[in-house]
C-alpha atoms as a PDB file:
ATOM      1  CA  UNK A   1      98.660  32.630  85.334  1.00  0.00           C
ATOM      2  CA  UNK A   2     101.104  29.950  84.103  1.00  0.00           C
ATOM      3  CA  UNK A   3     101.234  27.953  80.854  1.00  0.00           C
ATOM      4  CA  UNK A   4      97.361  27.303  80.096  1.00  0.00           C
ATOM      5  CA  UNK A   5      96.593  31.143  80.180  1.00  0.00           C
ATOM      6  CA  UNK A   6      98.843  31.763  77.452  1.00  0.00           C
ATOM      7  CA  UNK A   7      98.048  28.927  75.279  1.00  0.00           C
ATOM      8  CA  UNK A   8      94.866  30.475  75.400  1.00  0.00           C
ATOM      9  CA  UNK A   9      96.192  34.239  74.467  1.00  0.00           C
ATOM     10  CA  UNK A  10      97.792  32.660  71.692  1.00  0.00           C
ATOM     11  CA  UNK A  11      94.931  30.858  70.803  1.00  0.00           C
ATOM     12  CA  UNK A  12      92.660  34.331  70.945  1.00  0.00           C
ATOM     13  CA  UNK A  13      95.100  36.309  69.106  1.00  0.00           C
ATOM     14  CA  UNK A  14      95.032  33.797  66.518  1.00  0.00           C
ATOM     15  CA  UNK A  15      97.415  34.554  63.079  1.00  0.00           C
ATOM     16  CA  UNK A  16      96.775  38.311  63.207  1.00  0.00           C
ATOM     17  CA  UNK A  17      97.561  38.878  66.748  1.00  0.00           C
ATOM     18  CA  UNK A  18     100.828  36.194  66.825  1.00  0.00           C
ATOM     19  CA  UNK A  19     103.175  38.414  66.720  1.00  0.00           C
ATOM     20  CA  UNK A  20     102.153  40.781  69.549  1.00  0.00           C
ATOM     21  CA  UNK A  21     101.342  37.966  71.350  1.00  0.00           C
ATOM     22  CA  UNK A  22     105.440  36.978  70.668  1.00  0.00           C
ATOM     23  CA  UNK A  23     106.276  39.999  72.236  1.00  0.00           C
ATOM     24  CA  UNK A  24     104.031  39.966  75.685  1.00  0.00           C
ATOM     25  CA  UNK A  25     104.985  36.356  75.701  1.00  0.00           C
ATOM     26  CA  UNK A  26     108.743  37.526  75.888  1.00  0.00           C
ATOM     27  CA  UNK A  27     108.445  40.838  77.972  1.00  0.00           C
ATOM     28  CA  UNK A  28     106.008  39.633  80.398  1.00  0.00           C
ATOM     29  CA  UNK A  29     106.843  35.964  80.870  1.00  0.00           C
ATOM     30  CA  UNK A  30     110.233  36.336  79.893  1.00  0.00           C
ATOM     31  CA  UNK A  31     111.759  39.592  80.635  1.00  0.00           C
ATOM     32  CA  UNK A  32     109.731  40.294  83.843  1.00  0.00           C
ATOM     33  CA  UNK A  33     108.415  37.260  85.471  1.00  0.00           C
ATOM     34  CA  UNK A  34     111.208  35.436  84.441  1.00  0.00           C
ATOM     35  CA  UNK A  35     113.711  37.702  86.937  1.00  0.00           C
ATOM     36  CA  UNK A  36     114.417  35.870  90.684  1.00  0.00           C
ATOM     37  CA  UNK A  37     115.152  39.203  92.332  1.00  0.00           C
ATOM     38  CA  UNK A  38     111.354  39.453  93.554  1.00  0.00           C
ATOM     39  CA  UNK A  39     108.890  36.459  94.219  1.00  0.00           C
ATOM     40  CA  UNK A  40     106.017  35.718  92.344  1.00  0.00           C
ATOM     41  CA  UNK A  41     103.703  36.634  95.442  1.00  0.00           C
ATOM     42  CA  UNK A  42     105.814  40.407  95.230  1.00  0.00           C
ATOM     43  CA  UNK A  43     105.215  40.322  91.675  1.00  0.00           C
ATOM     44  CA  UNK A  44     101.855  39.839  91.846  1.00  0.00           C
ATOM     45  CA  UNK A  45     101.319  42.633  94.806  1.00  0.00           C
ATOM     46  CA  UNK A  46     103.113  44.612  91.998  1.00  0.00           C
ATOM     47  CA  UNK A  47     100.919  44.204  89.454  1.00  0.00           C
ATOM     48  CA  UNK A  48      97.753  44.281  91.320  1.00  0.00           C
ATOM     49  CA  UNK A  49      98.658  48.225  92.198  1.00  0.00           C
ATOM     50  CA  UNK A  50      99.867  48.638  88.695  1.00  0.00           C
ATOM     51  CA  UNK A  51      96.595  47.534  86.178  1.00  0.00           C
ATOM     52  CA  UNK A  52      94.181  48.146  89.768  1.00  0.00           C
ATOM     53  CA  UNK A  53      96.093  52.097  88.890  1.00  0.00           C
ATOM     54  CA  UNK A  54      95.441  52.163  85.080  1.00  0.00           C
ATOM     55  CA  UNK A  55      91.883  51.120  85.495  1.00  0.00           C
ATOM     56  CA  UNK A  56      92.438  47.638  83.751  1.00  0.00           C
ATOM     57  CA  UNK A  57      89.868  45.508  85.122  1.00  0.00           C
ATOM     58  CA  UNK A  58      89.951  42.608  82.849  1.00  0.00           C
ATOM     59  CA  UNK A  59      93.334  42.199  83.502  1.00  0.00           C
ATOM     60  CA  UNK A  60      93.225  43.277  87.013  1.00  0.00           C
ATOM     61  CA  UNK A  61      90.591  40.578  87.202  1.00  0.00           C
ATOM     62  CA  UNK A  62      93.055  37.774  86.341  1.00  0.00           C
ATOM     63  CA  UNK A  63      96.115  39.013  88.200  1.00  0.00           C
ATOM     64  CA  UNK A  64      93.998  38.679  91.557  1.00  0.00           C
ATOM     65  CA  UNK A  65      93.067  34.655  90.380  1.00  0.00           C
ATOM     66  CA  UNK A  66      96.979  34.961  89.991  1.00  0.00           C
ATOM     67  CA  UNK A  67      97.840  36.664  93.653  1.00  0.00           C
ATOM     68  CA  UNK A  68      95.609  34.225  95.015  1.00  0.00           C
ATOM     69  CA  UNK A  69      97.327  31.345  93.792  1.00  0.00           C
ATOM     70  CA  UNK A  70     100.710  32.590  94.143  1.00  0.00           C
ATOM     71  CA  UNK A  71     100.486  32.855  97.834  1.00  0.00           C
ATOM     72  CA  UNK A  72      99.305  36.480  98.306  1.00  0.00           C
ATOM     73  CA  UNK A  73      96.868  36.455 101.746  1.00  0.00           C
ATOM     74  CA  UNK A  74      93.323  38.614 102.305  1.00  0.00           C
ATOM     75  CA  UNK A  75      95.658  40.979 104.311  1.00  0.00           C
ATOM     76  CA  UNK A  76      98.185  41.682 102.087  1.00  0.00           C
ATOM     77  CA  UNK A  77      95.465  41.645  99.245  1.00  0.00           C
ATOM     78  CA  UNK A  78      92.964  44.372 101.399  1.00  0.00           C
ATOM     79  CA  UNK A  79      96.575  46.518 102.212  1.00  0.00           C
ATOM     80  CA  UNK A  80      97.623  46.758  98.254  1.00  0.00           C
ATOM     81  CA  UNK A  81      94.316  48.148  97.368  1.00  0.00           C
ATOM     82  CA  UNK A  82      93.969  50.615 100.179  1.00  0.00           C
ATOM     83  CA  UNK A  83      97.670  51.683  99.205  1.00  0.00           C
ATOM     84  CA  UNK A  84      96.670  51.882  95.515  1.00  0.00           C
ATOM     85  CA  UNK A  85      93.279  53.610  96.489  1.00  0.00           C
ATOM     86  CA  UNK A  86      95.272  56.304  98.342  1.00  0.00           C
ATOM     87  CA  UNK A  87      97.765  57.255  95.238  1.00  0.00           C
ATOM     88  CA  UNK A  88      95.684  56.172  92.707  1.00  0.00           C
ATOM     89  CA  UNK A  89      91.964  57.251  93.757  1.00  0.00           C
ATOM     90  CA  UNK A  90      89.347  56.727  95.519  1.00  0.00           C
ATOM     91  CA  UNK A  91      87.083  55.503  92.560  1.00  0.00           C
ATOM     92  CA  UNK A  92      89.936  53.250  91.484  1.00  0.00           C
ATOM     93  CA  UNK A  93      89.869  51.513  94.830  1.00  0.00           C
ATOM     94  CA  UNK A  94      86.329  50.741  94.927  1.00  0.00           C
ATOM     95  CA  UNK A  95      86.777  48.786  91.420  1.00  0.00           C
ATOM     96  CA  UNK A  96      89.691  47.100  92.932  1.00  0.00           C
ATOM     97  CA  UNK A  97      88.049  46.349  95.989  1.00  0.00           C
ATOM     98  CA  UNK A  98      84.542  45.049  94.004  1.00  0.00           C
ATOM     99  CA  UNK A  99      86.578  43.022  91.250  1.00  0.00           C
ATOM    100  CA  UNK A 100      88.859  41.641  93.798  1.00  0.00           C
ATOM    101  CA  UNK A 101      85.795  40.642  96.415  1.00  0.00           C
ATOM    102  CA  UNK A 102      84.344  38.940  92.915  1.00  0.00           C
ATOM    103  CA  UNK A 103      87.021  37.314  92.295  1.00  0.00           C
ATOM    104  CA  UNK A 104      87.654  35.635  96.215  1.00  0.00           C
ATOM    105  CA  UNK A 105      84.124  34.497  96.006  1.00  0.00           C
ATOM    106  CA  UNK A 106      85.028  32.601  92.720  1.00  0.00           C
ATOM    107  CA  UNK A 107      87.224  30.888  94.281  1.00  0.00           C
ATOM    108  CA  UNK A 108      85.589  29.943  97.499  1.00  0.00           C
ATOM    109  CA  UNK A 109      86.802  32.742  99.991  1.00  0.00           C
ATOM    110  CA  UNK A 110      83.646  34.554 101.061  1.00  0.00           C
ATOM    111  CA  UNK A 111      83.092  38.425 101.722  1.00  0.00           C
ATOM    112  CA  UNK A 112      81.855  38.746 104.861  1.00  0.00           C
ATOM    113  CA  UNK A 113      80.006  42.104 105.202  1.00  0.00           C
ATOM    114  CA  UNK A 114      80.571  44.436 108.226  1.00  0.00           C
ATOM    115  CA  UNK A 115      77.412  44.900 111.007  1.00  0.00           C
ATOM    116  CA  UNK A 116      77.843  48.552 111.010  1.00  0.00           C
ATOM    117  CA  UNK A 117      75.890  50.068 107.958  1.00  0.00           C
ATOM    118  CA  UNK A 118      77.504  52.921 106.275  1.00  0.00           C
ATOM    119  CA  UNK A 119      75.047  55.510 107.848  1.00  0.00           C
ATOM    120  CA  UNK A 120      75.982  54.723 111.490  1.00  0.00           C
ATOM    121  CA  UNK A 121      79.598  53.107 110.826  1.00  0.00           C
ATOM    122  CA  UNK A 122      81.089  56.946 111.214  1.00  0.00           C
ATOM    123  CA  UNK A 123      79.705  59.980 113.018  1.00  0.00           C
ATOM    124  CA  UNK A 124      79.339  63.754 111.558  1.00  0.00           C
ATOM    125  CA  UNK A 125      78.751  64.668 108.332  1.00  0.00           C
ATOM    126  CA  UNK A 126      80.301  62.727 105.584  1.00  0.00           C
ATOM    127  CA  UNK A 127      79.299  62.400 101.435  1.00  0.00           C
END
């Protein structure tokens, strides 16, 4: 998210929300990105299952701009979500999925849809 997204949180927090902005400024930034053990990309992979899991979708909505830029590809973008989908829920998947498609179009990578329509995609019963 770099340096301009948190001149802006400091700028939104303004005087009363300084302080806690201090301290997510230092944990986050600091604490957490600032470790080399994992990249940025892993980081980011990290985070998207994290706040995708807590339901978080402002945030969530930022940290896939942030994947995006730090490297993280469609594939390894579509595999996160399907791994937080499975441990997290299925409901929690298709907001990661929809904020994450809104997000690639944003920044130019289309969403192609499948042919197959959902009612002849799988055969049997199904919900």
């Amino acid at each position: 998210m770099g340096e301009e997204y948190v001149a802006r949180a400091y700028d939104r927090a303004g005087e009363f929300g300084r302080d806690f902005q201090d301290l997510v400024s230092e944990y986050c930034w600091g604490s957490s990105w600032g470790r080399t053990a994992l990249s940025r990309r892993d980081k980011s992979l990290l985070n998207l299952a994290i706040i995708g899991t807590l339901g978080r979708s402002d945030e969530f909505r930022l940290h896939v701009a942030g994947a995006l830029r730090n490297g993280v590809t469609d594939e390894e973008l579509q595999d996160t979500l399907i791994h937080l989908a499975v441990y997290a829920g299925i409901p929690a998947g298709v907001e990661a999925f929809r904020i994450a498609g809104e997000v690639r179009a944003q920044h130019g990578q289309e969403t192609h849809p499948t042919s197959a329509s959902p009612s002849t995609q799988f055969e049997g019963e199904h919900a």
